[in-house]
Protein backbone atom coordinates (compact mmCIF):
# COMPACT_ATOMS: atom_id res chain seq x y z
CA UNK A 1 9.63 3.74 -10.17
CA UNK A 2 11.46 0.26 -9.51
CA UNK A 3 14.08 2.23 -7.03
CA UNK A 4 10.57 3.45 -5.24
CA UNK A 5 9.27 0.09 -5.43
CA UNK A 6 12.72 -1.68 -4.00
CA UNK A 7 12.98 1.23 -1.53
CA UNK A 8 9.60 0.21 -0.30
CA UNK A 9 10.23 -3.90 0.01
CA UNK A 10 13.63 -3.39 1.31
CA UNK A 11 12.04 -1.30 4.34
CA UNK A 12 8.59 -3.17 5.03
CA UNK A 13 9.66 -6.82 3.66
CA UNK A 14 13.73 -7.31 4.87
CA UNK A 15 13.18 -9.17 8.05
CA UNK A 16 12.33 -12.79 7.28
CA UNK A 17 9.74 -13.19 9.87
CA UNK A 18 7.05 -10.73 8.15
CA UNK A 19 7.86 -12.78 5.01
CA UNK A 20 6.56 -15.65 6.79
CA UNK A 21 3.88 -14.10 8.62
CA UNK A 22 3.02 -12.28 5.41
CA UNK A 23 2.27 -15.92 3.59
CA UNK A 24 0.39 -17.13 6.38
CA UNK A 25 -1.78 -14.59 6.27
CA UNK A 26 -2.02 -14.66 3.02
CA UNK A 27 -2.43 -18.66 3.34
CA UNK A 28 -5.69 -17.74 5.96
CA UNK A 29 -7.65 -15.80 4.30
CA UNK A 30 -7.40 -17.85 1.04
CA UNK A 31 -8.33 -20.61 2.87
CA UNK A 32 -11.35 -19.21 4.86
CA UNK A 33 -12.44 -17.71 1.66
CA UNK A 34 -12.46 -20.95 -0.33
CA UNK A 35 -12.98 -23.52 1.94
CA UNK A 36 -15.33 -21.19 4.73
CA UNK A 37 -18.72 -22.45 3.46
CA UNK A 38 -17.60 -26.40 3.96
CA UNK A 39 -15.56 -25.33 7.41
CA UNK A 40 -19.01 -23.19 8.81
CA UNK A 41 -19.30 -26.29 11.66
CA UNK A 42 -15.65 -26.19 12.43
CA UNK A 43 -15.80 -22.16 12.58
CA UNK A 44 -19.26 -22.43 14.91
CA UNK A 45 -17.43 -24.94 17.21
CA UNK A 46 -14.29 -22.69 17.52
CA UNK A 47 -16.24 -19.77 18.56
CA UNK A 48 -18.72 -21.81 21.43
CA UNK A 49 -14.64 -23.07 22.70
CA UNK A 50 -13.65 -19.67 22.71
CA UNK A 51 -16.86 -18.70 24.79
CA UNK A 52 -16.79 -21.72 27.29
CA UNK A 53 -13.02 -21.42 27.45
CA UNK A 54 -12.85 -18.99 30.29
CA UNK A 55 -15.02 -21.38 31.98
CA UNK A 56 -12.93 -24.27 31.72
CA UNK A 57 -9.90 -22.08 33.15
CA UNK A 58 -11.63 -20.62 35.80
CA UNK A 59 -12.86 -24.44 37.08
CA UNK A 60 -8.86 -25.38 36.80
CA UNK A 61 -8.28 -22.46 38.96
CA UNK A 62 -10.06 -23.48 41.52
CA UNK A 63 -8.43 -26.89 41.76
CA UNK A 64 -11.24 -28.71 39.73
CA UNK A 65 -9.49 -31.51 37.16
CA UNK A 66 -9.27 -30.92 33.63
CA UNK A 67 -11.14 -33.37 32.48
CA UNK A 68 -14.67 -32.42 35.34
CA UNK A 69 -14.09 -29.13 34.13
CA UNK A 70 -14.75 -29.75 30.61
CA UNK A 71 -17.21 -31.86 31.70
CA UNK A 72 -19.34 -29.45 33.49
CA UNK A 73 -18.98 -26.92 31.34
CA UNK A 74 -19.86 -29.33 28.22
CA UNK A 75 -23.02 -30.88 29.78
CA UNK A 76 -23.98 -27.06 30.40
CA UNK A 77 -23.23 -26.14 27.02
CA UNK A 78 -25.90 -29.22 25.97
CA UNK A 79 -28.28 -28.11 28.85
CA UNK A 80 -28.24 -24.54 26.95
CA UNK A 81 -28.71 -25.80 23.97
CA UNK A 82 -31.57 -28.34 24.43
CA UNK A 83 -33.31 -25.35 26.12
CA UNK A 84 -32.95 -23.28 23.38
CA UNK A 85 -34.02 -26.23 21.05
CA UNK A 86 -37.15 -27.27 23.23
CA UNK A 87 -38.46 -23.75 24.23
CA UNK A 88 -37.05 -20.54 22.41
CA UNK A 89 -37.14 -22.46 18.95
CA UNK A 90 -41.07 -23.42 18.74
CA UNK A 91 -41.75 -19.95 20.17
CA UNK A 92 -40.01 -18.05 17.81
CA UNK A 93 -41.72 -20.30 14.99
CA UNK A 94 -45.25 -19.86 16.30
CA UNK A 95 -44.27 -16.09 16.40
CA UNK A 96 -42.63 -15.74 12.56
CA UNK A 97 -45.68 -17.95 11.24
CA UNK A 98 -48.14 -15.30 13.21
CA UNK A 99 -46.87 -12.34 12.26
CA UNK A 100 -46.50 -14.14 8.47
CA UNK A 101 -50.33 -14.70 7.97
CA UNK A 102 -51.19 -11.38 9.08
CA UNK A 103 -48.94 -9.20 6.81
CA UNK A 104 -51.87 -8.99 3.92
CA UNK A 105 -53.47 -7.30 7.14
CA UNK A 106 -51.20 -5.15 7.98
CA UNK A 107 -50.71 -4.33 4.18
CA UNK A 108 -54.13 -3.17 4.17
CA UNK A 109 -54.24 -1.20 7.32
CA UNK A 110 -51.52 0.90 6.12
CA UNK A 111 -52.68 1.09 2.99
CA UNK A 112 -55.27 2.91 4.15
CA UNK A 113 -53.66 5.32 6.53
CA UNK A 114 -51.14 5.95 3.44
CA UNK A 115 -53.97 7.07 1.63
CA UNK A 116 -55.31 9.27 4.11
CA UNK A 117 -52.05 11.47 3.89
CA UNK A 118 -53.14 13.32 0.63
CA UNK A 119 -55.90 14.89 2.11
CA UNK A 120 -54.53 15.91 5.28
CA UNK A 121 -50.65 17.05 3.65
CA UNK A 122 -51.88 17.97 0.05
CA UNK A 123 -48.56 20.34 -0.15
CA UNK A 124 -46.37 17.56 1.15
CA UNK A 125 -47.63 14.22 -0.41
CA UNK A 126 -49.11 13.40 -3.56
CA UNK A 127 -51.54 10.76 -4.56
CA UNK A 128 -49.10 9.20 -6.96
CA UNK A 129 -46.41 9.03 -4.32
CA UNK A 130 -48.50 7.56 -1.59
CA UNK A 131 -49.74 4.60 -4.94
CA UNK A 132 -46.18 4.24 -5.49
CA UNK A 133 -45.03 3.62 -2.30
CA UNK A 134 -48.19 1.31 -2.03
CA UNK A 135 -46.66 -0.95 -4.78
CA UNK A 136 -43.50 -1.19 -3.56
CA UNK A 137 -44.58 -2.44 -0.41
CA UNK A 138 -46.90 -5.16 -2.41
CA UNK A 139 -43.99 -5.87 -4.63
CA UNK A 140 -41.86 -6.84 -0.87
CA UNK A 141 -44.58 -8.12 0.23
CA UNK A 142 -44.43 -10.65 -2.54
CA UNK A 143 -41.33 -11.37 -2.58
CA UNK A 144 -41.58 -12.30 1.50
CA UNK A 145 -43.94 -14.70 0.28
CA UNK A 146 -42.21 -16.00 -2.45
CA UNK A 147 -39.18 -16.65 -0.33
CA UNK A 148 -41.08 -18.20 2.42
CA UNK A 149 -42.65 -20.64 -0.53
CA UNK A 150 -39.09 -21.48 -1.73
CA UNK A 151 -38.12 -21.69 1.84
CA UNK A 152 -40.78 -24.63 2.51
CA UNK A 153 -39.96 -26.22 -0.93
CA UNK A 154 -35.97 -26.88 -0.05
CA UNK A 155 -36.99 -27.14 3.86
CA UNK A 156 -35.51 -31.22 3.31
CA UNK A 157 -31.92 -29.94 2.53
CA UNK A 158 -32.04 -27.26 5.71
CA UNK A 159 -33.67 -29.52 8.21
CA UNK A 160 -30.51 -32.14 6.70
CA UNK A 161 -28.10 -29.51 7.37
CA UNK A 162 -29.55 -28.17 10.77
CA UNK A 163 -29.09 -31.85 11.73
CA UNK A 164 -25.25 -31.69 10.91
CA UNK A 165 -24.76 -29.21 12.47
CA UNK A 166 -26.23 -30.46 15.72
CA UNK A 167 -24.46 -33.44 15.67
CA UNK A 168 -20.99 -32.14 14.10
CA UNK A 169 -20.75 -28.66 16.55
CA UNK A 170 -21.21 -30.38 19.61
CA UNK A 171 -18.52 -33.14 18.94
CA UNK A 172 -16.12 -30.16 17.48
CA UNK A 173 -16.57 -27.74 20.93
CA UNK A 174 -16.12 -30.81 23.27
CA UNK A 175 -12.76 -31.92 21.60
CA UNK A 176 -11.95 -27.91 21.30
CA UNK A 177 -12.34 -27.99 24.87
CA UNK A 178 -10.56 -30.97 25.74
CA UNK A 179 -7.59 -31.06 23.34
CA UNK A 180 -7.37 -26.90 23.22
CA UNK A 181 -3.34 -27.54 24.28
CA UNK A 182 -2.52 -30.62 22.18
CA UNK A 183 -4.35 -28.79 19.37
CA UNK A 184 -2.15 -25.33 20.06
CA UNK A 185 1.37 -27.50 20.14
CA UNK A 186 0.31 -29.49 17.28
CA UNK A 187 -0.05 -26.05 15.35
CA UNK A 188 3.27 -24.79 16.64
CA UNK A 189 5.14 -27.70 15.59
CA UNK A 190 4.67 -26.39 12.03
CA UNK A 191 5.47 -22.95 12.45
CA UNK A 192 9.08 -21.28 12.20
CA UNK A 193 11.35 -21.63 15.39
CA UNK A 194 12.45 -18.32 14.94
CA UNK A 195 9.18 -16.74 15.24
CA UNK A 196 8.84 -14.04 17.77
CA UNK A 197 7.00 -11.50 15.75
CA UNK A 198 4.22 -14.20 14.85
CA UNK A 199 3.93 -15.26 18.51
CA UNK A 200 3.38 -11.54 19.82
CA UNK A 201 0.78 -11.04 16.93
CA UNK A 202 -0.99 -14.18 17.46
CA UNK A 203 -1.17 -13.62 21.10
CA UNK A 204 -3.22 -10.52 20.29
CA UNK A 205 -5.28 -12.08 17.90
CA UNK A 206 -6.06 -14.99 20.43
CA UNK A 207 -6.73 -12.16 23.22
CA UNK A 208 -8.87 -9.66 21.32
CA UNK A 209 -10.84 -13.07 19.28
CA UNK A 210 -11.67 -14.11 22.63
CA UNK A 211 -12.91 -11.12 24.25
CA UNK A 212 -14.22 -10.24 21.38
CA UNK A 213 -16.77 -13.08 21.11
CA UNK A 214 -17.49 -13.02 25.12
CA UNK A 215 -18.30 -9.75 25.18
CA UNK A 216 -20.63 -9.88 22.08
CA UNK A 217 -22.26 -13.14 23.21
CA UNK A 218 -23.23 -11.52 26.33
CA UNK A 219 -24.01 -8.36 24.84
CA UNK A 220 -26.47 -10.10 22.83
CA UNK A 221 -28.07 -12.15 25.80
CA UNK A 222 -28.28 -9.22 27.85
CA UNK A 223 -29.42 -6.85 25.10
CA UNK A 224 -32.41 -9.29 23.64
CA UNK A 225 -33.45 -10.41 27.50
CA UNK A 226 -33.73 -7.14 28.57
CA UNK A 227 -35.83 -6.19 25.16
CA UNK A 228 -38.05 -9.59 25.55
CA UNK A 229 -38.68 -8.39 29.29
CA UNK A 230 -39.65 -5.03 27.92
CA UNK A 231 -41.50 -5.67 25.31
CA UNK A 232 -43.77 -8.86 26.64
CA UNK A 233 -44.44 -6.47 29.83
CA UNK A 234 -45.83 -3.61 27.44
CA UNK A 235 -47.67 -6.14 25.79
CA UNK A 236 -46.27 -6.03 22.41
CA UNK A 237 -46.82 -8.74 19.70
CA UNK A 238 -44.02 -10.68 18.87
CA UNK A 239 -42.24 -9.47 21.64
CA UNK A 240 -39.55 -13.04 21.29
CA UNK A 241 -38.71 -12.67 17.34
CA UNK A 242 -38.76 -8.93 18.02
CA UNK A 243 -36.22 -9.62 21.21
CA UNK A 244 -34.47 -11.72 18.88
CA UNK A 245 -34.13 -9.13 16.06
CA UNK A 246 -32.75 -6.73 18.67
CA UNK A 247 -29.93 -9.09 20.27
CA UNK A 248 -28.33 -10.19 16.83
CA UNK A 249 -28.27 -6.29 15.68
CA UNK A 250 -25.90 -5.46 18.39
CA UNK A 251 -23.45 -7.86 15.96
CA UNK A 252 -23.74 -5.14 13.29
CA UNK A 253 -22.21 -1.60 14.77
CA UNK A 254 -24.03 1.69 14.29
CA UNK A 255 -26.15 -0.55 11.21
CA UNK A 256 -27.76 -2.72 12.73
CA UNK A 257 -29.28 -0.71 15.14
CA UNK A 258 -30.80 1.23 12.92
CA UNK A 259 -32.25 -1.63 10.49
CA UNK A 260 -33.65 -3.37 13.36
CA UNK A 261 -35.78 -0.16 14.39
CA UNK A 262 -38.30 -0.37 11.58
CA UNK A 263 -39.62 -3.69 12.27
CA UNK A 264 -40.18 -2.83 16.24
CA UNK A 265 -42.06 1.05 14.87
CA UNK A 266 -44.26 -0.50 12.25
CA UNK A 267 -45.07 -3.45 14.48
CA UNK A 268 -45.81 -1.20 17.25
CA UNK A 269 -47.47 1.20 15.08
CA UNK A 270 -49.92 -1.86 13.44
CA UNK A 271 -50.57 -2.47 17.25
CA UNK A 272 -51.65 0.43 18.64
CA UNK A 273 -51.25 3.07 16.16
CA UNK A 274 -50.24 6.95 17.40
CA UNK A 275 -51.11 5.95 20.84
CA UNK A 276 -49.80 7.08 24.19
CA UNK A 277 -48.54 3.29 24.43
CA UNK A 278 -46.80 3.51 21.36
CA UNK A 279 -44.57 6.09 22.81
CA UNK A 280 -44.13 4.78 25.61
CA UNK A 281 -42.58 1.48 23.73
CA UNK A 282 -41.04 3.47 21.54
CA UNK A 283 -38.95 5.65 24.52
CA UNK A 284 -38.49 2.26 26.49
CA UNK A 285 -36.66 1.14 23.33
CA UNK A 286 -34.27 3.95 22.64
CA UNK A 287 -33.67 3.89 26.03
CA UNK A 288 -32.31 -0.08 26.05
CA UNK A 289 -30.18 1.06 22.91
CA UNK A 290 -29.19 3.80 24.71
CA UNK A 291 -27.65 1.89 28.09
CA UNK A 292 -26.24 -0.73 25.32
CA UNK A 293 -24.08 2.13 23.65
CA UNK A 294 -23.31 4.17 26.17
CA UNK A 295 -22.88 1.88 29.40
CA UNK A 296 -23.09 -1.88 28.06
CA UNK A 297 -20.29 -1.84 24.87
CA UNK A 298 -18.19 0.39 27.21
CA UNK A 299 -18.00 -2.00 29.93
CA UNK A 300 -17.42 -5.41 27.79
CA UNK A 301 -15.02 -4.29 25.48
CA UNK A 302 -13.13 -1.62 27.81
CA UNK A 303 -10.00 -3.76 26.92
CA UNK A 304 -10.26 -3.96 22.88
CA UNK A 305 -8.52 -1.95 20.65
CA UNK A 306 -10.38 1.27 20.08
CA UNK A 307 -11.20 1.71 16.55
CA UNK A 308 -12.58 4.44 14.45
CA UNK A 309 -16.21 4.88 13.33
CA UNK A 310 -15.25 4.43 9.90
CA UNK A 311 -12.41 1.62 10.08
CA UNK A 312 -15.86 -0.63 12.09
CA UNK A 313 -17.91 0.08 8.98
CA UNK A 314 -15.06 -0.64 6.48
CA UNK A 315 -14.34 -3.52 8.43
CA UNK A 316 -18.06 -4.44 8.19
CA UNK A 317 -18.73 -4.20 4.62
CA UNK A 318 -15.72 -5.67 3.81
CA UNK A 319 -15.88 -9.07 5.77
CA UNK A 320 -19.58 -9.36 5.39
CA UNK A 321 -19.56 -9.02 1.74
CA UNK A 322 -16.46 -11.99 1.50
CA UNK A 323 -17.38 -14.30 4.12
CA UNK A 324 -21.07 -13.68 5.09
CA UNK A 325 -22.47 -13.54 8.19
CA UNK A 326 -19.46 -14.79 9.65
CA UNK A 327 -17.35 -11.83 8.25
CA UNK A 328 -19.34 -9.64 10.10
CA UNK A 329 -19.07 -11.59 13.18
CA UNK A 330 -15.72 -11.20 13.29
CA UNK A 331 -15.12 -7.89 11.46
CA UNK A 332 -14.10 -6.34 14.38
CA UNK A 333 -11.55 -8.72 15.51
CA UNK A 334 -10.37 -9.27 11.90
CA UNK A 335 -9.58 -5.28 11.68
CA UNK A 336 -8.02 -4.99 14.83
CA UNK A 337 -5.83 -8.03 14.29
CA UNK A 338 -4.80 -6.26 11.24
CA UNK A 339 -4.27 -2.77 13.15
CA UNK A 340 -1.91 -5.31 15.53
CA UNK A 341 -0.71 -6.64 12.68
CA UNK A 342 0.76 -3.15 11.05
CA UNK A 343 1.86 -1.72 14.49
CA UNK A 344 4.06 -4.82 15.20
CA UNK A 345 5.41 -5.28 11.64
CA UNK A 346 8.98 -4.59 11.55
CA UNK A 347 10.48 -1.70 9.63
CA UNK A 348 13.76 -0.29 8.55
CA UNK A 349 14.25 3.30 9.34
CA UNK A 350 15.01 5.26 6.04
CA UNK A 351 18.07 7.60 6.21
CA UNK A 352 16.56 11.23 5.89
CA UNK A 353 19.08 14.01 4.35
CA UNK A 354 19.54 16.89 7.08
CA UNK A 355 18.56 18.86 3.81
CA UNK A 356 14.85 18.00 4.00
């Protein structure tokens, strides 16, 4: 067993660069794992940089300074953001407060077309499932309410925190911006100087991070815009925390598409019930998740790493359930840099007899 073991250090661990890039890795994700809740506005300002970054270059590109490019693309950045604060924020809030006082509503409404299933399916549904399934939707219900009480009880420590954040992220994007390559040498200058191996795999890292989070920013603009379009046209209640809903899914693969399909049925179905306009929303919807699948993901991230199905959902559950809804975020990136990470790592060959 120890020969096995040696056999297998001597071949995966004799080159002295994967020793070091081995402890730095190590080093990163024991940091991000113990220090990530404290470092949340550093992380959130890394990945606006890495969004507005392409901007920057492509202002430098065309002969614009350094410093009026991070200008412009900084006091956009704020105009953004102030939007968002000013308009999309008290809308969503009116929405979520809505569609919060008129749950015991739509408790009762289905409720009563729950009950109606007995006598039209005897042989299919039961009176004691449809009561059962009754209480458990009281006993969610209640525990929505319960968390929105506890929610407006420690709203003093949120709003506190929100306000960090506003004030810490900007700062933190605008220096990200501004200092990106005094930042990157400063980094260097305590790395190896032999170091070729963790230069190639950071590169990739740095390439598939940022496309990564460009693409997926943009898929989730286009994805909820398109679905806010859709669903205010068809009339459809809650059509901007709905939109919402639907834009952050697309950061979830195969999952959150899924998850994010029962809130826009029962909504509908509360709306109009099993109405022609109900299908109609309903095929207008599958059709938006549809083009996101099929033309949307294609296009944005034709230059990641292809992954498998099941490595994505791996990835997923992995990340999310360490690091939260960060890990998630970057699940995708996080696997692939580890795929880079394997297919660069240096090996010995191991002699083979001519007998086997």
């Amino acid at each position: 067993m120890f020969k096995v073991l040696r056999d297998w250090v001597q071949r995966y661990f004799s080159d002295e660069e994967a020793v070091v890039l081995a402890v730095l890795l190590v080093l990163a994700f024991t940091a991000v794992l113990t220090l990530g809740g404290m470092l949340a506005p550093v992380l959130a300002g890394m990945v606006l940089a890495y969004l507005m970054q392409g901007l920057v270059v492509a202002l430098e590109r065309m002969r614009v300074p350094g410093a009026a490019a991070v200008g412009l693309v900084f006091a956009l950045f704020m105009g953004l953001l102030l939007v968002f604060i000013v308009v999309v924020v008290p809308l969503l809030w009116h929405q979520l407060i809505t569609l919060f006082n008129e749950l015991p509503g739509m408790l009762a409404k289905w409720q009563s077309l729950l009950l109606l299933l007995p006598e039209r399916y005897p042989h299919l549904v039961s009176d004691e499932q449809v009561l059962q399934a009754i209480e458990v939707a009281r006993g969610e219900i209640g525990k929505f309410g319960q968390l929105a009480l506890t929610f407006s009880l420690s709203s003093l420590p949120l709003l506190v925190n929100i306000m960090i954040y506003l004030v810490l992220v900007p700062i933190l994007v605008f220096f990200f911006l501004k200092d990106r390559a005094v930042i990157g040498r400063w980094v260097r200058g305590y790395l190896p100087r032999e170091r070729a191996l963790i230069t190639r795999v950071a590169e990739e890292m740095n390439r598939q991070i940022a496309n990564y989070i460009r693409g997926k920013v943009i898929e989730i603009i286009i994805c909820g815009g398109v679905t806010y379009i859709a669903f205010v046209t068809m009339g459809l209640n809650y059509a901007a925390l709905l939109a919402l809903l639907v834009g952050i899914s697309v950061v979830v693969p195969y999952v959150g598409a899924v998850v994010v399909t029962v809130p826009v049925l029962l909504i509908a179905l509360f709306q109009w019930g099993w109405s022609d306009q109900f299908i109609y929303l309903m095929a207008v919807y599958g059709i938006i998740q549809t083009l996101d699948g099929n033309v949307l993901v294609p296009l944005l991230f034709s230059e990641a790493v292809s992954l498998h199905p099941v490595a994505i959902i791996c990835a997923v559950l992995l990340f999310g359930g360490l690091w939260g809804f960060w890990g998630i975020f970057f699940a995708i990136p996080l696997a692939t840099l580890f795929k880079a990470v394997l297919d660069a790592w240096p090996r010995e060959q191991q002699v083979v007899s001519p007998l086997l």
